[in-house]
N, C-alpha and C. Protein backbone atom coordinates (compact mmCIF):
# COMPACT_ATOMS: atom_id res chain seq x y z
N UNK A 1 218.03 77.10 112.48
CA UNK A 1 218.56 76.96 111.14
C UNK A 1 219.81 77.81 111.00
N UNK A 2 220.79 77.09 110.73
CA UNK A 2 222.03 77.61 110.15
C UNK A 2 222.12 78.65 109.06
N UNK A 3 222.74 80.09 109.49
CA UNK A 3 222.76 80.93 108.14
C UNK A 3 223.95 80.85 107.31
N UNK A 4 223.99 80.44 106.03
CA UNK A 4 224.87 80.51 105.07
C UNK A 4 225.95 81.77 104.49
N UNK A 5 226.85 81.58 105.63
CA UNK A 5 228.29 82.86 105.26
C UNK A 5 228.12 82.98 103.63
N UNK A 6 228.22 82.07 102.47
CA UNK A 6 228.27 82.77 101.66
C UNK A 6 227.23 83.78 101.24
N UNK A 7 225.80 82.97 101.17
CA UNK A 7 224.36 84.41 101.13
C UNK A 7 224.93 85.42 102.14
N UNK A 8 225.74 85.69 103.11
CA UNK A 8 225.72 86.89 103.49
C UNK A 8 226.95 87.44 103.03
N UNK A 9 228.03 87.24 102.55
CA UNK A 9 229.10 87.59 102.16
C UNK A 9 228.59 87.94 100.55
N UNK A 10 227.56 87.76 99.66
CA UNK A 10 226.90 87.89 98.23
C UNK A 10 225.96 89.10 98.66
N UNK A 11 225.54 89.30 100.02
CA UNK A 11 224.63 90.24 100.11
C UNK A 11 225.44 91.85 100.34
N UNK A 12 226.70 91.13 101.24
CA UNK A 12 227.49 92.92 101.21
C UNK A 12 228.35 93.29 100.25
N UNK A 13 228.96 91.98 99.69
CA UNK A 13 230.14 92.46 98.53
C UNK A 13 230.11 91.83 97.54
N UNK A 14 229.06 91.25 97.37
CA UNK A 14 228.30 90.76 95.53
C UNK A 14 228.91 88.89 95.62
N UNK A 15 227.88 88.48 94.32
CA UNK A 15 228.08 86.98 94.68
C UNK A 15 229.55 86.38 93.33
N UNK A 16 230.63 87.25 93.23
CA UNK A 16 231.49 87.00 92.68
C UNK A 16 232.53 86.59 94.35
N UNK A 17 232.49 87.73 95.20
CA UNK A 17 233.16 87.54 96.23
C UNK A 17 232.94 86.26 97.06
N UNK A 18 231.58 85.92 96.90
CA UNK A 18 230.97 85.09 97.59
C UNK A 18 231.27 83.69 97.63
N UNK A 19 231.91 83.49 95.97
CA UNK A 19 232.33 82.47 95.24
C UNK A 19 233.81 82.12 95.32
N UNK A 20 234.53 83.75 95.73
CA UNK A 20 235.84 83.56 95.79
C UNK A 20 236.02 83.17 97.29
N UNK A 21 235.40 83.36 98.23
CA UNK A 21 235.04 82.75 99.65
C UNK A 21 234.98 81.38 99.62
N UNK A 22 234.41 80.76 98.88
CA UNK A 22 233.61 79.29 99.11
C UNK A 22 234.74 78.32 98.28
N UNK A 23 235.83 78.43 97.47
CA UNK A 23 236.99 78.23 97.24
C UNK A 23 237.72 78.41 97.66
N UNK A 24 238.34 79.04 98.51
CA UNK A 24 239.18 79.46 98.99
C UNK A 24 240.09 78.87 99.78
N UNK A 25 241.08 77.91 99.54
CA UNK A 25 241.72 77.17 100.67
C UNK A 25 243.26 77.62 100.58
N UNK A 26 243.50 78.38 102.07
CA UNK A 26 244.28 78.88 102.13
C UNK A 26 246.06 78.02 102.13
N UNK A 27 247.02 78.31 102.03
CA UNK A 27 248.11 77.77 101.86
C UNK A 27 249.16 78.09 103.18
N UNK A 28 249.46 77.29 103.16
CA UNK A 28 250.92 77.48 104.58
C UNK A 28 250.83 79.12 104.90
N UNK A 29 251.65 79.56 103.49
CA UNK A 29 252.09 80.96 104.00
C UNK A 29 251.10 81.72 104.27
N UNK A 30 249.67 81.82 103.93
CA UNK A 30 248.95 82.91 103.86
C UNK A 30 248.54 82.56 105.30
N UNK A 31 248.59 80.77 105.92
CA UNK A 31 247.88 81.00 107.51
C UNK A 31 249.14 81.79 108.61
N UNK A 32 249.87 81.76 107.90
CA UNK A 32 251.29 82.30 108.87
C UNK A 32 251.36 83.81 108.65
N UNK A 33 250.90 84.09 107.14
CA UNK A 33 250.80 85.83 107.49
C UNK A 33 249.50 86.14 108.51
N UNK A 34 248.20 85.56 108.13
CA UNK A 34 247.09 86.01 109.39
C UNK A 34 247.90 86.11 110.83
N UNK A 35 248.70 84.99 110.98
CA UNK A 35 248.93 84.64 112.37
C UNK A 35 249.90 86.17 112.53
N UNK A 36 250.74 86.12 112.10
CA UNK A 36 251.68 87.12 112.17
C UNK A 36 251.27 88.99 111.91
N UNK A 37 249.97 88.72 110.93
CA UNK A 37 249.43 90.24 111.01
C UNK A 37 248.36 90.02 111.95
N UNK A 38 248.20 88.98 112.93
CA UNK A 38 246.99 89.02 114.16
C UNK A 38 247.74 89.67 115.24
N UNK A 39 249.21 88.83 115.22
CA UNK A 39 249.88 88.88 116.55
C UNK A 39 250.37 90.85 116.47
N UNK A 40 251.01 90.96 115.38
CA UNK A 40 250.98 92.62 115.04
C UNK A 40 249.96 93.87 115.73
N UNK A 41 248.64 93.19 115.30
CA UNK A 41 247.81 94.19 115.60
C UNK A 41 248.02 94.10 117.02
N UNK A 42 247.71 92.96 117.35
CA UNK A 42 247.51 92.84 119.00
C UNK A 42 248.30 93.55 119.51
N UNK A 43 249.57 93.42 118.79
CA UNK A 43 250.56 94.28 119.41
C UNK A 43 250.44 95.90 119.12
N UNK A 44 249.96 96.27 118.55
CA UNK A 44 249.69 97.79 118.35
C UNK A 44 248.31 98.34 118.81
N UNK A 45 247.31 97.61 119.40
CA UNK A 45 246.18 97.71 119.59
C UNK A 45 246.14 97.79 121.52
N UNK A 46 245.93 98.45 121.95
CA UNK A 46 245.10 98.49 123.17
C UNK A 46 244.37 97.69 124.30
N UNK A 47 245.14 97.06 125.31
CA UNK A 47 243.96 95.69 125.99
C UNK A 47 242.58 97.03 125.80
N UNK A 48 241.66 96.29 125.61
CA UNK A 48 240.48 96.78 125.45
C UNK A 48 239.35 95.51 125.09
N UNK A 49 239.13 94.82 126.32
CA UNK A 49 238.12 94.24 126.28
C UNK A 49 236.60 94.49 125.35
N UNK A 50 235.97 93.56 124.80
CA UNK A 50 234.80 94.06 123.98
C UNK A 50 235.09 95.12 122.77
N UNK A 51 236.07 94.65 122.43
CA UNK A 51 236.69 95.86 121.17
C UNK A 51 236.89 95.21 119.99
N UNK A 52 235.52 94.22 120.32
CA UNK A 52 236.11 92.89 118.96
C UNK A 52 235.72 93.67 117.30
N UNK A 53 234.42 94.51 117.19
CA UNK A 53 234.37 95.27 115.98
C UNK A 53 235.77 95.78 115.76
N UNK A 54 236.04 97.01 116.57
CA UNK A 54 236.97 97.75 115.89
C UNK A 54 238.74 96.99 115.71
N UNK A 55 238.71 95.86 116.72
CA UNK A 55 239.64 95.09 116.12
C UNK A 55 239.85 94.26 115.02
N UNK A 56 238.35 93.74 115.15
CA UNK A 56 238.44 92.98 113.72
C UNK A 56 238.51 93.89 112.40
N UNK A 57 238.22 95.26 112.45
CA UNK A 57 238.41 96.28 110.90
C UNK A 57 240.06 96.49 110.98
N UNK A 58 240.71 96.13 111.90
CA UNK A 58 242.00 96.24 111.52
C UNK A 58 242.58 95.54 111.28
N UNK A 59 242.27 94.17 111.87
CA UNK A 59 242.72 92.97 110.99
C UNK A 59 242.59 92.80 109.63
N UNK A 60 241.18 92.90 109.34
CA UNK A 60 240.71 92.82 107.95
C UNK A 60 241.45 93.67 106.90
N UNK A 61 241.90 95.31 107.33
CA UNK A 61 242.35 95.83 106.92
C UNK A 61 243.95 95.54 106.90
N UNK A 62 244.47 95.50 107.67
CA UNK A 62 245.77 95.03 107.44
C UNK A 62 246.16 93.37 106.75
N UNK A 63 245.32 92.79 107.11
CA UNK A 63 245.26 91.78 106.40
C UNK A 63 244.94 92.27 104.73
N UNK A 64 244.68 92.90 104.47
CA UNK A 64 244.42 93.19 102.86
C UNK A 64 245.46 93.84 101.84
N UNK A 65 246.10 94.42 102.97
CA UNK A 65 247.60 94.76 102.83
C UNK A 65 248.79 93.47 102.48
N UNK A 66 248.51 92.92 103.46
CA UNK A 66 249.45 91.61 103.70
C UNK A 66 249.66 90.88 102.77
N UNK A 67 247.91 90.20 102.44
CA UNK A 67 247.44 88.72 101.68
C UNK A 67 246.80 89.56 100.90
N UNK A 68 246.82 90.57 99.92
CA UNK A 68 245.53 90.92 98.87
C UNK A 68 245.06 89.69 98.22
N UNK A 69 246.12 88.99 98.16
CA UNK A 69 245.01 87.56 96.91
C UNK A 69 243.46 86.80 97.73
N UNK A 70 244.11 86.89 98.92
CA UNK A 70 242.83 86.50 100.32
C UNK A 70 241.90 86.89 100.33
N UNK A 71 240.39 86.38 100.30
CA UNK A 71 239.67 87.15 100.51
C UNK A 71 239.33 87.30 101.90
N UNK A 72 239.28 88.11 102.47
CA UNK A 72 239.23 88.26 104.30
C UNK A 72 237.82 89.42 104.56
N UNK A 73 236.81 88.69 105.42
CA UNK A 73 235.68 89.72 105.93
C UNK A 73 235.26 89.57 107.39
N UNK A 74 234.95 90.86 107.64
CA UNK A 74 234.68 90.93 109.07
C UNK A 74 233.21 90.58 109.07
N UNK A 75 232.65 89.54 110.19
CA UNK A 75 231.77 88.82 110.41
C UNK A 75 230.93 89.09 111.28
N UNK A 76 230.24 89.27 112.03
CA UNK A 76 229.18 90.29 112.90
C UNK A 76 227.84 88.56 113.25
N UNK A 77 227.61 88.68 114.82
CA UNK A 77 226.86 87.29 115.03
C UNK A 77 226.84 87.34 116.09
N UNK A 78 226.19 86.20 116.42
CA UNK A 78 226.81 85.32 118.09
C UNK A 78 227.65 84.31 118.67
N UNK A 79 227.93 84.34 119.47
CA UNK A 79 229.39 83.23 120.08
C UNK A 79 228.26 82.75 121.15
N UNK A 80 228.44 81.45 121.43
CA UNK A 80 227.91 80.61 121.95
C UNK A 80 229.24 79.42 122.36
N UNK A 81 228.76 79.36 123.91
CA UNK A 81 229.58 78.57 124.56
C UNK A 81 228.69 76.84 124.69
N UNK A 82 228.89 75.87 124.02
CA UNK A 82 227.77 74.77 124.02
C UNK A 82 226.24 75.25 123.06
N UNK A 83 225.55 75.29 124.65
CA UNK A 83 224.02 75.79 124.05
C UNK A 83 224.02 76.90 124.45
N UNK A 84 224.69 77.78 125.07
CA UNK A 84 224.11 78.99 126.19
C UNK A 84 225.22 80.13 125.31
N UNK A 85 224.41 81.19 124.91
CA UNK A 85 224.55 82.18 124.29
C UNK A 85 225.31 83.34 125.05
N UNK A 86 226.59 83.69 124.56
CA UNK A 86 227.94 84.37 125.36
C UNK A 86 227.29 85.57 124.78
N UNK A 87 227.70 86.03 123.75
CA UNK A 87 227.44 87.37 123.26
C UNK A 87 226.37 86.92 121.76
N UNK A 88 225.45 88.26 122.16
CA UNK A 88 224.52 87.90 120.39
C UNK A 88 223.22 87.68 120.68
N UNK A 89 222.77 87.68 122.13
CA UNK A 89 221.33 87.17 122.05
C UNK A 89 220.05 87.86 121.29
N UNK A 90 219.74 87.04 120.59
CA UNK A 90 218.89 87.44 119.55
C UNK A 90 219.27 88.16 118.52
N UNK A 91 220.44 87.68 118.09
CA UNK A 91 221.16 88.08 116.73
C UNK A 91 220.43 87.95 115.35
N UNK A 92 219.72 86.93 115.63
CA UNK A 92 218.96 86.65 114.01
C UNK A 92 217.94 88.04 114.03
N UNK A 93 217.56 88.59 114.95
CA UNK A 93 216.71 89.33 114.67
C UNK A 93 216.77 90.73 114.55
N UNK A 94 218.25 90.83 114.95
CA UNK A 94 218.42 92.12 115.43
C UNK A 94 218.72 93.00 113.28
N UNK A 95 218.51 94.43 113.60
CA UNK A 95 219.22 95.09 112.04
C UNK A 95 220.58 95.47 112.15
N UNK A 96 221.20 94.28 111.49
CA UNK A 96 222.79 94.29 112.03
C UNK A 96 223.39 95.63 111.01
N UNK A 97 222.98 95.63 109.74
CA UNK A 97 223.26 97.07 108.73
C UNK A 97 223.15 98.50 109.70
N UNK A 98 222.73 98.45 110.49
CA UNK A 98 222.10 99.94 111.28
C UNK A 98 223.47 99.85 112.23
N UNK A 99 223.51 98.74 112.68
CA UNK A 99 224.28 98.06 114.11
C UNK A 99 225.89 98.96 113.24
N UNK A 100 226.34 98.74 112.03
CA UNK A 100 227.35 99.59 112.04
C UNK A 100 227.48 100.81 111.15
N UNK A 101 225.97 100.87 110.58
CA UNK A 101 226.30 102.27 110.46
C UNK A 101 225.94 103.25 111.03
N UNK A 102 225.78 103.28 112.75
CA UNK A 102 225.70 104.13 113.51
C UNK A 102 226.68 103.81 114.85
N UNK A 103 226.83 105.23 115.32
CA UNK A 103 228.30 104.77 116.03
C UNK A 103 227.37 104.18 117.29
N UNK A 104 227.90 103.30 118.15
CA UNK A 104 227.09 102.62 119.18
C UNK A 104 228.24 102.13 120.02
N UNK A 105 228.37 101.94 121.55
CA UNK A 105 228.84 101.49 122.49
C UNK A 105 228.41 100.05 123.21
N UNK A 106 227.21 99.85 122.70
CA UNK A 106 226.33 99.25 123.16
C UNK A 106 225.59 97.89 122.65
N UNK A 107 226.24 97.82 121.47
CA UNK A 107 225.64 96.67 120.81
C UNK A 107 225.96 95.28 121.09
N UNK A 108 224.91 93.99 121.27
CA UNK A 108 225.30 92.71 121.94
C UNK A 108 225.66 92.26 120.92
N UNK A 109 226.14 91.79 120.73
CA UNK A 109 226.80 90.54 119.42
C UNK A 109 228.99 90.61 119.77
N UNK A 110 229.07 89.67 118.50
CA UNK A 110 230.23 89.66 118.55
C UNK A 110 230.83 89.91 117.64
N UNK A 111 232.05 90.07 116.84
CA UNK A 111 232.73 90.18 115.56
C UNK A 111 233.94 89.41 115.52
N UNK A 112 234.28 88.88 114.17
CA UNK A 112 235.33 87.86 113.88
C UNK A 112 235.49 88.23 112.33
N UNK A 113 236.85 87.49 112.21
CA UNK A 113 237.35 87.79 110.66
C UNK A 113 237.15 85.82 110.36
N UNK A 114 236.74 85.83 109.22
CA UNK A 114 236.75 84.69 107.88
C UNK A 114 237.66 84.90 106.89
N UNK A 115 238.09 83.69 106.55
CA UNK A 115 238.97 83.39 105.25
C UNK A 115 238.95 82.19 104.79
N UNK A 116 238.19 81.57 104.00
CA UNK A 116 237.86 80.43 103.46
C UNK A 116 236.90 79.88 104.44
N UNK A 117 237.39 78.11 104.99
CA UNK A 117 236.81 77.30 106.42
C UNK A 117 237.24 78.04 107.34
N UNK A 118 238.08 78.69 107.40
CA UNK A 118 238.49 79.34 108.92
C UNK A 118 238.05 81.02 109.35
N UNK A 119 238.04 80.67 111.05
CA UNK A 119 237.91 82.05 111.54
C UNK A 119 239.02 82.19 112.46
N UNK A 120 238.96 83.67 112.44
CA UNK A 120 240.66 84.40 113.18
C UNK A 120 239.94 85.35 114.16
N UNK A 121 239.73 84.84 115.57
CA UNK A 121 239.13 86.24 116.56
C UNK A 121 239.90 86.77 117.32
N UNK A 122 240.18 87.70 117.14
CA UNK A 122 241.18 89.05 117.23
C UNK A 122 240.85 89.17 118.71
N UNK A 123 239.96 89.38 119.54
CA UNK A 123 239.47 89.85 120.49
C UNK A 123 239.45 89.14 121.63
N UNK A 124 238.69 88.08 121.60
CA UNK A 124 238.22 86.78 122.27
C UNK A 124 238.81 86.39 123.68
N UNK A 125 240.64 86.55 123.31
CA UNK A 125 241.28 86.29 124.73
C UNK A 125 241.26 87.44 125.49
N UNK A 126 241.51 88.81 124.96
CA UNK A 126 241.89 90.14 125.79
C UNK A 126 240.12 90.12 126.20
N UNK A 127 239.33 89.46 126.03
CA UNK A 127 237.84 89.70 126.62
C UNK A 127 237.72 88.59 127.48
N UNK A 128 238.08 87.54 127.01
CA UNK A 128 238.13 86.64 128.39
C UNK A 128 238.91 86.99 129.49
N UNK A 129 240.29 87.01 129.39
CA UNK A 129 240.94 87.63 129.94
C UNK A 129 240.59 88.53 131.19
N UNK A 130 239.77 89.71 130.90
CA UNK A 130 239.54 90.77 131.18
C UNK A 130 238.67 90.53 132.51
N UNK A 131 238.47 91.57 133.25
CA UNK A 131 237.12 91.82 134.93
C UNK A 131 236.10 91.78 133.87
N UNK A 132 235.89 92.38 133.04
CA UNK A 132 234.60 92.09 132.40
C UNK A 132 233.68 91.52 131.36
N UNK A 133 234.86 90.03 131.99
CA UNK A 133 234.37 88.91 130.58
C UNK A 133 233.24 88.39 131.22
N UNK A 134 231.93 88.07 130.09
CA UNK A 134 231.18 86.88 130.84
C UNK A 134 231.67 85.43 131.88
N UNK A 135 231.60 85.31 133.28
CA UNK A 135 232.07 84.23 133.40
C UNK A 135 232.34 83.29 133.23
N UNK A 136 231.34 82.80 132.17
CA UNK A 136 231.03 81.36 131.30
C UNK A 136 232.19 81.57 130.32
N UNK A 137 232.34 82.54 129.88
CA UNK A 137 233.65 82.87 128.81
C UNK A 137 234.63 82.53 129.22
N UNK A 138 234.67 83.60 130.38
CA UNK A 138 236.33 83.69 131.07
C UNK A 138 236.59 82.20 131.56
N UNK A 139 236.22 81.15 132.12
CA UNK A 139 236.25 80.02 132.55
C UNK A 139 236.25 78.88 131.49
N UNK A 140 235.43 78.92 130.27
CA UNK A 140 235.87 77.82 129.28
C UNK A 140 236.95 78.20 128.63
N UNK A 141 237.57 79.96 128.29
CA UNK A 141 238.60 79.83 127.94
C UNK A 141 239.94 79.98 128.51
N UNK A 142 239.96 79.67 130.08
CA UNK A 142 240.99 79.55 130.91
C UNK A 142 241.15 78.24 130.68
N UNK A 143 240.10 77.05 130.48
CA UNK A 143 239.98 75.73 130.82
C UNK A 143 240.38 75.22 129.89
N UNK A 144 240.12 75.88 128.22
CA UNK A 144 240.56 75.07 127.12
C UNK A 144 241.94 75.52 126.61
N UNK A 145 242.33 76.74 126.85
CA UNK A 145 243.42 77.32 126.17
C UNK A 145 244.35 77.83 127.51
N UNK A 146 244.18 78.03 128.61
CA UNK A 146 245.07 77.96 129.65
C UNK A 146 245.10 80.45 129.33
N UNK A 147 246.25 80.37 130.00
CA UNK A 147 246.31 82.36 130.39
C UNK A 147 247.39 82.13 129.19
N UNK A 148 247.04 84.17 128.58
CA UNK A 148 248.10 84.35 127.83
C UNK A 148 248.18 84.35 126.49
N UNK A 149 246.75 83.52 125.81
CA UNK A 149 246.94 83.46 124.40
C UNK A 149 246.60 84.72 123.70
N UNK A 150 246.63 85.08 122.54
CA UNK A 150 246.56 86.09 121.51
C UNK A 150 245.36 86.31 120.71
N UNK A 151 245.73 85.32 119.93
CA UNK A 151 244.64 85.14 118.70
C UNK A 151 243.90 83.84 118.46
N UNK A 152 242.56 83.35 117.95
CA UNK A 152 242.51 82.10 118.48
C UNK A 152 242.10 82.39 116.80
N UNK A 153 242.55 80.96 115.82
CA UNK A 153 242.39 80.37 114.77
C UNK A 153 242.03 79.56 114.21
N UNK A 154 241.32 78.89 113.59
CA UNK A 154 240.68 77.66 113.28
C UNK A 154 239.39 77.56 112.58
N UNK A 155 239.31 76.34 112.01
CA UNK A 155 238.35 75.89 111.45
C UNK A 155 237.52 75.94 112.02
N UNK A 156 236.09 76.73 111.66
CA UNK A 156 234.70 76.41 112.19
C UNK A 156 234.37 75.04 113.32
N UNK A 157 235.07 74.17 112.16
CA UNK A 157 234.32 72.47 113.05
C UNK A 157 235.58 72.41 114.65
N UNK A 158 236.68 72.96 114.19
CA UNK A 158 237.75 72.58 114.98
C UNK A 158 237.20 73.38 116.30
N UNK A 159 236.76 74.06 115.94
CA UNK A 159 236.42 75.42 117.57
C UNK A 159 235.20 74.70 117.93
N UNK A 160 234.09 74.48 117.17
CA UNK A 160 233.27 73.68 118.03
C UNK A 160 233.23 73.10 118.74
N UNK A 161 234.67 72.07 118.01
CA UNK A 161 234.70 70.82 119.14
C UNK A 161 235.79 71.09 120.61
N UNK A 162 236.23 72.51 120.06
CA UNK A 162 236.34 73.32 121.51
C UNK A 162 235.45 73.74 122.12
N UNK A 163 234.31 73.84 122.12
CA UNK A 163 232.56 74.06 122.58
C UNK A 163 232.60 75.46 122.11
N UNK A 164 233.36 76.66 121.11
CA UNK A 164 233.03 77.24 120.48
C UNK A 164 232.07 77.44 119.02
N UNK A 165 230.87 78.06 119.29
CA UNK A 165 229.71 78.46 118.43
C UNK A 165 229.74 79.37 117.58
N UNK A 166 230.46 79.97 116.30
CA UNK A 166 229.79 80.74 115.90
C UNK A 166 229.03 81.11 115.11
N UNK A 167 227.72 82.32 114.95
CA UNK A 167 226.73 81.97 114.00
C UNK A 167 226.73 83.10 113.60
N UNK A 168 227.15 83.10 112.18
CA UNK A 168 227.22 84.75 111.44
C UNK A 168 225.82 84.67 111.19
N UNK A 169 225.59 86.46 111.29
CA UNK A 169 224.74 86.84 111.14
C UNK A 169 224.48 88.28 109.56
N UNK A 170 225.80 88.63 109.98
CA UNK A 170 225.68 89.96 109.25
C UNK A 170 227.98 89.83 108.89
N UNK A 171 228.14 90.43 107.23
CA UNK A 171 229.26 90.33 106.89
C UNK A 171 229.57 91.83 106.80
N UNK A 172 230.16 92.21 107.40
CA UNK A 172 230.27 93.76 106.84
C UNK A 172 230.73 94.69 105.44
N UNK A 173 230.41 95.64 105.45
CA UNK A 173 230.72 96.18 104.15
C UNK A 173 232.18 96.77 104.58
N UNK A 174 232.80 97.28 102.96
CA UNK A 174 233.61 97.71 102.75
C UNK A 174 233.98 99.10 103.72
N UNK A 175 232.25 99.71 103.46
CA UNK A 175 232.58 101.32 104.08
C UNK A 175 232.75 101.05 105.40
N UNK A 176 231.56 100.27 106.06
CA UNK A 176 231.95 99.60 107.58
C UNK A 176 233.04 99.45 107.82
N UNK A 177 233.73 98.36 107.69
CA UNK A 177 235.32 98.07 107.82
C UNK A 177 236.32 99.62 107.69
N UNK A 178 236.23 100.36 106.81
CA UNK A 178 236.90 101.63 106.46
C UNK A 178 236.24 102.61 108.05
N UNK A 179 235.26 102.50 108.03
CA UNK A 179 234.54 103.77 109.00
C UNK A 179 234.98 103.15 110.68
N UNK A 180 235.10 101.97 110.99
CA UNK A 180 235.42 101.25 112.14
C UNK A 180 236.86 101.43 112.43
N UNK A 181 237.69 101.29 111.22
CA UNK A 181 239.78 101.44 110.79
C UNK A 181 239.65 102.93 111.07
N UNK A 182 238.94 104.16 110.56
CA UNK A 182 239.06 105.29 110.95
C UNK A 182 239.09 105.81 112.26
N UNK A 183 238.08 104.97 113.15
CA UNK A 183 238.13 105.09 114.28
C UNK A 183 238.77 104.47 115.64
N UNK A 184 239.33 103.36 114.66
CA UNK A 184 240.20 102.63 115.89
C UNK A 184 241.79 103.44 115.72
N UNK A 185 241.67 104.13 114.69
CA UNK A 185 243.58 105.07 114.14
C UNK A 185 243.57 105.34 115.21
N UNK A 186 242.54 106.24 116.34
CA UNK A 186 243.54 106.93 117.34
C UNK A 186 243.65 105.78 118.77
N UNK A 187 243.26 104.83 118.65
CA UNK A 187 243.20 103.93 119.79
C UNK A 187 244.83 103.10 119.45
N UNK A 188 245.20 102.85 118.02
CA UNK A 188 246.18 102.35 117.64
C UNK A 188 247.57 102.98 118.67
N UNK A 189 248.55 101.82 118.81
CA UNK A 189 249.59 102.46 119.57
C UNK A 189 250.81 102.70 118.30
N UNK A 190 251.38 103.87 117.81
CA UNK A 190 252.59 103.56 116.53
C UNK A 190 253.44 102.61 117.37
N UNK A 191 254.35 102.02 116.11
CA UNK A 191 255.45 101.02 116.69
C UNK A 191 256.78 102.24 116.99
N UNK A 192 257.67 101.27 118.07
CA UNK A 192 258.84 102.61 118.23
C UNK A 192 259.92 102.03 117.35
């Protein structure tokens, strides 16, 4: 059974937000600022494979800067390649609230940013990419998107039918997002 982004987006930041989520259809410019405050971070951020939390609190966060009218949240789940589970196994069950408010190295799942129908994963290529992507990863996304990409964007249905899965589980809070941005400051590179 499919879990409903908005019940979890009403459960961390109330069901006014939840509502401003489920309306939400974004316009030319606001998909060109994501793109442009994705490509930014990337660029100030660290190859650092599996760094999809603390990348995605800086998206979110700089994105709030960017687009305030947007509503933008960092998303916490599993990625699934087809049927076979990349990162997240046993996500429905796990206590994803604990999962960030304690510092951890170790946690299976994945993280992504939402904004209306669409998701923006910050992470995804510098982890495929990487010696220590799942193979199943590193190989469907050499196969569908070729070496080199950044940020991958799109509609829920559109990534599927790239054999991308994802199944939120947990939306993060405000303090999350803030406590994750605190800790990625010193990983950040300044611009020259």
């Amino acid at each position: 059974m499919e879990v409903d982004l908005g019940n979890l987006i009403a459960a961390s930041h109330g069901p006014v937000a939840a509502e401003s989520h489920r309306t939400l259809v974004p316009t030319q410019p606001q998909l060109d600022a994501v793109t442009a405050t994705g490509t930014d971070v990337l660029i100030h951020f660290p190859p650092m494979p599996g760094g999809c939390a603390l990348m995605s609190a800086v998206y979110v966060v700089r994105l709030q800067i960017v687009i305030p009218e947007v509503p933008v949240y960092a998303v916490a789940g599993s990625l699934s390649i087809g049927a076979t589970c990349v990162f997240g196994e046993g996500a429905a069950s796990r206590d994803w609230q604990s999962a960030f408010d304690e510092s951890t190295r170790s946690w299976d799942g994945h993280c992504w940013v939402v904004f209306g129908d669409y998701i923006a994963d910050i992470s995804i290529f510098r982890t495929a990419y990487s010696n220590r992507s799942p193979p199943l990863l590193a190989n469907h996304v050499r196969e569908r998107f070729g070496e080199g990409r950044g940020i991958l964007i799109g509609k829920s249905a559109q990534l599927r039918k790239e054999g991308l899965h994802y199944e939120p589980q947990y939306v993060l809070t405000g303090s999350q997002i803030t406590g994750l941005f605190m800790g990625a400051r010193s990983l950040i590179i300044p611009p020259t």
